[in-house]
Protein backbone atom coordinates (compact mmCIF):
# COMPACT_ATOMS: atom_id res chain seq x y z
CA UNK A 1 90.35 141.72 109.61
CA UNK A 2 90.15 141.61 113.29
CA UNK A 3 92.47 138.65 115.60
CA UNK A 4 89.68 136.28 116.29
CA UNK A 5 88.22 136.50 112.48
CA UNK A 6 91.87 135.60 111.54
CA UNK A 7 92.05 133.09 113.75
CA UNK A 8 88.49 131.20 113.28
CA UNK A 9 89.37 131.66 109.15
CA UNK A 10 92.42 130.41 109.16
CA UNK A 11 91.42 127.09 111.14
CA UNK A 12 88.19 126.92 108.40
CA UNK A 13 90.77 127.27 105.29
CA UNK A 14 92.74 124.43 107.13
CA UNK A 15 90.22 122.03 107.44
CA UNK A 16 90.99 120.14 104.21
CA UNK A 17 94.29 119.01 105.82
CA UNK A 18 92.28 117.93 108.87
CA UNK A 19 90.05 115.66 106.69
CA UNK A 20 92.21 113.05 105.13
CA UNK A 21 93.52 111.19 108.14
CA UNK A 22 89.98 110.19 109.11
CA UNK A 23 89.08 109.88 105.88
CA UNK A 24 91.75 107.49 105.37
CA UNK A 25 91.23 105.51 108.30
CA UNK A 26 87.19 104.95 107.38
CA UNK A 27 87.73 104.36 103.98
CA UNK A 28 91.15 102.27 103.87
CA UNK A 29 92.02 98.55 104.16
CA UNK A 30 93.59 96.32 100.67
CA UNK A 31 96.96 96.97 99.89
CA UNK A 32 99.54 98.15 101.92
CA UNK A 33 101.59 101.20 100.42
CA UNK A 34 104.64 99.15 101.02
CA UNK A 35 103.27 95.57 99.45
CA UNK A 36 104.45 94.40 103.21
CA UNK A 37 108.13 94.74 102.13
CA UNK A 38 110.32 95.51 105.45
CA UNK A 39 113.36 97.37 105.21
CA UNK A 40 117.06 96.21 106.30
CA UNK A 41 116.05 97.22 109.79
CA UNK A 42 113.93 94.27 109.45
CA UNK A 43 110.86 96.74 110.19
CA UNK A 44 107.71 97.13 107.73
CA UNK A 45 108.34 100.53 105.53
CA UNK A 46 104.93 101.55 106.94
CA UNK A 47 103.02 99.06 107.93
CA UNK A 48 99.35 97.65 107.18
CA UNK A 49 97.80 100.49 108.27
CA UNK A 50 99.07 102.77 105.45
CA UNK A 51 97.11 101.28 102.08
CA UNK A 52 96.54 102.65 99.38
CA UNK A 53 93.03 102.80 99.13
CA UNK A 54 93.09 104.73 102.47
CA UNK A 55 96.01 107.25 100.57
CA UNK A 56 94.01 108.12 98.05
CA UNK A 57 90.48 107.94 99.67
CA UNK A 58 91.71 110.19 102.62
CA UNK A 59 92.77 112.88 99.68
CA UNK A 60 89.41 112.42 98.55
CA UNK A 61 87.84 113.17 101.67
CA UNK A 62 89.70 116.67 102.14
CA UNK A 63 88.93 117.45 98.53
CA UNK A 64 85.42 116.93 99.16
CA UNK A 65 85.17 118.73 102.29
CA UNK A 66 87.04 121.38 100.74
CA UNK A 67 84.05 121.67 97.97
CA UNK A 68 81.42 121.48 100.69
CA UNK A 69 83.00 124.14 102.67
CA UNK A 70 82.89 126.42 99.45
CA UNK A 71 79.45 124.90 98.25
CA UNK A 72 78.63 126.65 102.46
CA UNK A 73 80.41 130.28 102.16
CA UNK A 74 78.57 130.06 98.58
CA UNK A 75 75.28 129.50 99.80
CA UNK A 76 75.59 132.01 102.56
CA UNK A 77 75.89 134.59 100.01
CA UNK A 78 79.79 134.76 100.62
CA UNK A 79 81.33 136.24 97.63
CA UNK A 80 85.26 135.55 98.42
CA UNK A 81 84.37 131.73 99.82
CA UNK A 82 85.36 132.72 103.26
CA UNK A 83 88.71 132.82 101.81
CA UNK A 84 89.13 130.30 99.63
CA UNK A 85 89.75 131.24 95.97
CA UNK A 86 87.20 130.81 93.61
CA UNK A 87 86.63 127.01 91.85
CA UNK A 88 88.41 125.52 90.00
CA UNK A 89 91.72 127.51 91.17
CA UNK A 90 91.06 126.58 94.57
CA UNK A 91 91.28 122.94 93.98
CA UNK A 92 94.98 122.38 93.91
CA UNK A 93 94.81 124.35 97.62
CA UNK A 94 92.48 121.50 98.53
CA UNK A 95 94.89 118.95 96.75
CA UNK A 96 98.11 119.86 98.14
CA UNK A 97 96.73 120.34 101.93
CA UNK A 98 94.74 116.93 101.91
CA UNK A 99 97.97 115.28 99.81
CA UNK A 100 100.33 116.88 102.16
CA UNK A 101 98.43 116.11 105.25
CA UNK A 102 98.54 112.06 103.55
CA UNK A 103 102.47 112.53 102.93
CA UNK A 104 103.27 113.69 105.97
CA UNK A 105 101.31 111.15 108.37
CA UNK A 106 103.16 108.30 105.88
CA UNK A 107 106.47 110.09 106.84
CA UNK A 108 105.45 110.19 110.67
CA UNK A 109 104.97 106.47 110.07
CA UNK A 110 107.87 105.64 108.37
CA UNK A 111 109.93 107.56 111.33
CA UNK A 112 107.81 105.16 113.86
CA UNK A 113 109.00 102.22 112.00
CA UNK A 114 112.60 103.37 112.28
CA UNK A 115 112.14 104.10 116.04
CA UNK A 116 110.81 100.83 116.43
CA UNK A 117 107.09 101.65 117.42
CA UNK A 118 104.43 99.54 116.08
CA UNK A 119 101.03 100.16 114.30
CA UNK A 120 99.28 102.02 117.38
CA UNK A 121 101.70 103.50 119.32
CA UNK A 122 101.73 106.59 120.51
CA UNK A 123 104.02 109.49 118.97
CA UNK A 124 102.20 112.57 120.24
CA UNK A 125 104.95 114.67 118.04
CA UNK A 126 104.62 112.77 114.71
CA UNK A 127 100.97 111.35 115.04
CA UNK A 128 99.90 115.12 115.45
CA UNK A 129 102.54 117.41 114.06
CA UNK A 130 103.92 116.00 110.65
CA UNK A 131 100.68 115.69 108.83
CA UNK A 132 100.42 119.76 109.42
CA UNK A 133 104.03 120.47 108.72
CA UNK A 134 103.70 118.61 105.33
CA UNK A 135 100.27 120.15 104.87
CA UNK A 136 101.47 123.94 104.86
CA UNK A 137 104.67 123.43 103.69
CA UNK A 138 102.92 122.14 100.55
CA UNK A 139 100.67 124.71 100.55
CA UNK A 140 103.23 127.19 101.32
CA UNK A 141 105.91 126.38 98.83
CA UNK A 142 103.32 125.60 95.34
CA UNK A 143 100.25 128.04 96.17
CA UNK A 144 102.40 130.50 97.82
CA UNK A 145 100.70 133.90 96.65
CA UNK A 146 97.12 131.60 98.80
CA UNK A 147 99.30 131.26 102.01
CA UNK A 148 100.74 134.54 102.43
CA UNK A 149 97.54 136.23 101.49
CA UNK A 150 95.53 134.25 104.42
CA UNK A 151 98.67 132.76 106.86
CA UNK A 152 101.22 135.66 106.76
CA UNK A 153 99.27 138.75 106.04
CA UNK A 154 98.22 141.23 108.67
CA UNK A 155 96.61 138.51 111.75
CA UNK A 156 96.61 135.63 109.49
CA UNK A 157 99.71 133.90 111.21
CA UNK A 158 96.99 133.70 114.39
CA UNK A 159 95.47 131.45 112.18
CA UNK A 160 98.74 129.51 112.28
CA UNK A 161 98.54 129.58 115.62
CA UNK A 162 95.22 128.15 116.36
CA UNK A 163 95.31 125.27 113.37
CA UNK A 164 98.80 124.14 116.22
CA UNK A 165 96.92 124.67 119.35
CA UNK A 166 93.48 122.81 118.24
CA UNK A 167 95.30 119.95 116.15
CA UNK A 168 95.88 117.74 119.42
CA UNK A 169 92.27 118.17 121.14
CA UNK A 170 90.90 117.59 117.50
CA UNK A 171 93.20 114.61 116.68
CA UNK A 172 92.56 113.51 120.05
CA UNK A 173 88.92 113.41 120.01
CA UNK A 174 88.35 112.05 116.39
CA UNK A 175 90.95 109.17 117.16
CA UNK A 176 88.25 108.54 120.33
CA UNK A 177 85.63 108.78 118.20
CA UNK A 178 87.18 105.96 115.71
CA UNK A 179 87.92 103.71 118.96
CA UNK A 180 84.57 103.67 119.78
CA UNK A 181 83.16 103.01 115.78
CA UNK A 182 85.63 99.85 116.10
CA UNK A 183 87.60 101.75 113.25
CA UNK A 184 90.54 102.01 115.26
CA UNK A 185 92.26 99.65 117.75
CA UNK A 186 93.71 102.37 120.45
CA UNK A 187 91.88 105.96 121.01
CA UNK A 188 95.23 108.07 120.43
């Protein structure tokens, strides 16, 4: 495979991590993940904008996309998915990248609390970088056979690459994009 097909791939196979955030922010709201308990700090855990229904409807959302990615690559004739496995193995990739991506933007909240930022503020490191640590460490320690073969392998760490250097302007200009549907309160 050449540098720029490695690349481009490894950014598509990634997308179900990019998914639940969004996903999570459209579809959440109810119960907070931490029943509005604060810690000794006397900070929230997380905060009202981690729910549950947002949790588990941004896990959803990568799952989904995941399948409709696959339903794509199928319907272009693509007989290896464009790199995804074939169903149903492929669904606990799509599981633990859109569950990872979930875990890890609750952890960059949880460090926020602990810092003292509120709901909103801006934490360019753990707003953007966390959710994609979790993601493909998940990925990377229970489906590890999946990320070698398309991360590691030959120009597949260029993948890596590119899924680190398109996260902010991506994360950037969906958070925009959420501003402006009233979905969000800041753009960032």
């Amino acid at each position: 495979m050449d540098p720029l097909t490695a690349a481009m791939l490894g950014v598509w196979l990634f997308l179900p991590a990019m998914a639940p955030n969004s996903g999570a922010v459209l579809l959440g709201g109810g119960t907070p993940m931490d029943f509005g308990r604060s810690m000794k700090d006397g900070r929230r855990v997380f905060g009202d904008g981690k729910s549950w229904r947002g949790f588990f409807g941004g896990i959803a959302c990568g799952i989904g996309l995941g399948l409709v990615q696959m339903g794509i690559a199928y319907a272009a004739g693509s007989g290896d998915y464009w790199g995804f496995s074939p169903f149903p193995e492929i669904l606990l990739v799509f599981l633990l990248l859109s569950a990872g991506a979930m875990l890890g933007d609750l952890l960059g909240s949880f460090v926020k609390r602990r810092l003292g930022g509120e709901r909103g503020a801006s934490y360019p490191v753990l707003d953007i970088y966390v959710f994609v640590a979790v993601a493909i460490l998940f990925v990377a320690v229970f489906q590890n056979g999946w990320f070698s073969e398309h991360y590691l392998n030959d120009w597949g760490w260029l993948g890596l690459v590119m899924v680190l250097v398109l996260t902010p302007l991506l994360h950037r200009g969906v958070n925009v994009i959420g501003y402006r549907m009233g979905k969000k309160k800041v753009p960032w």
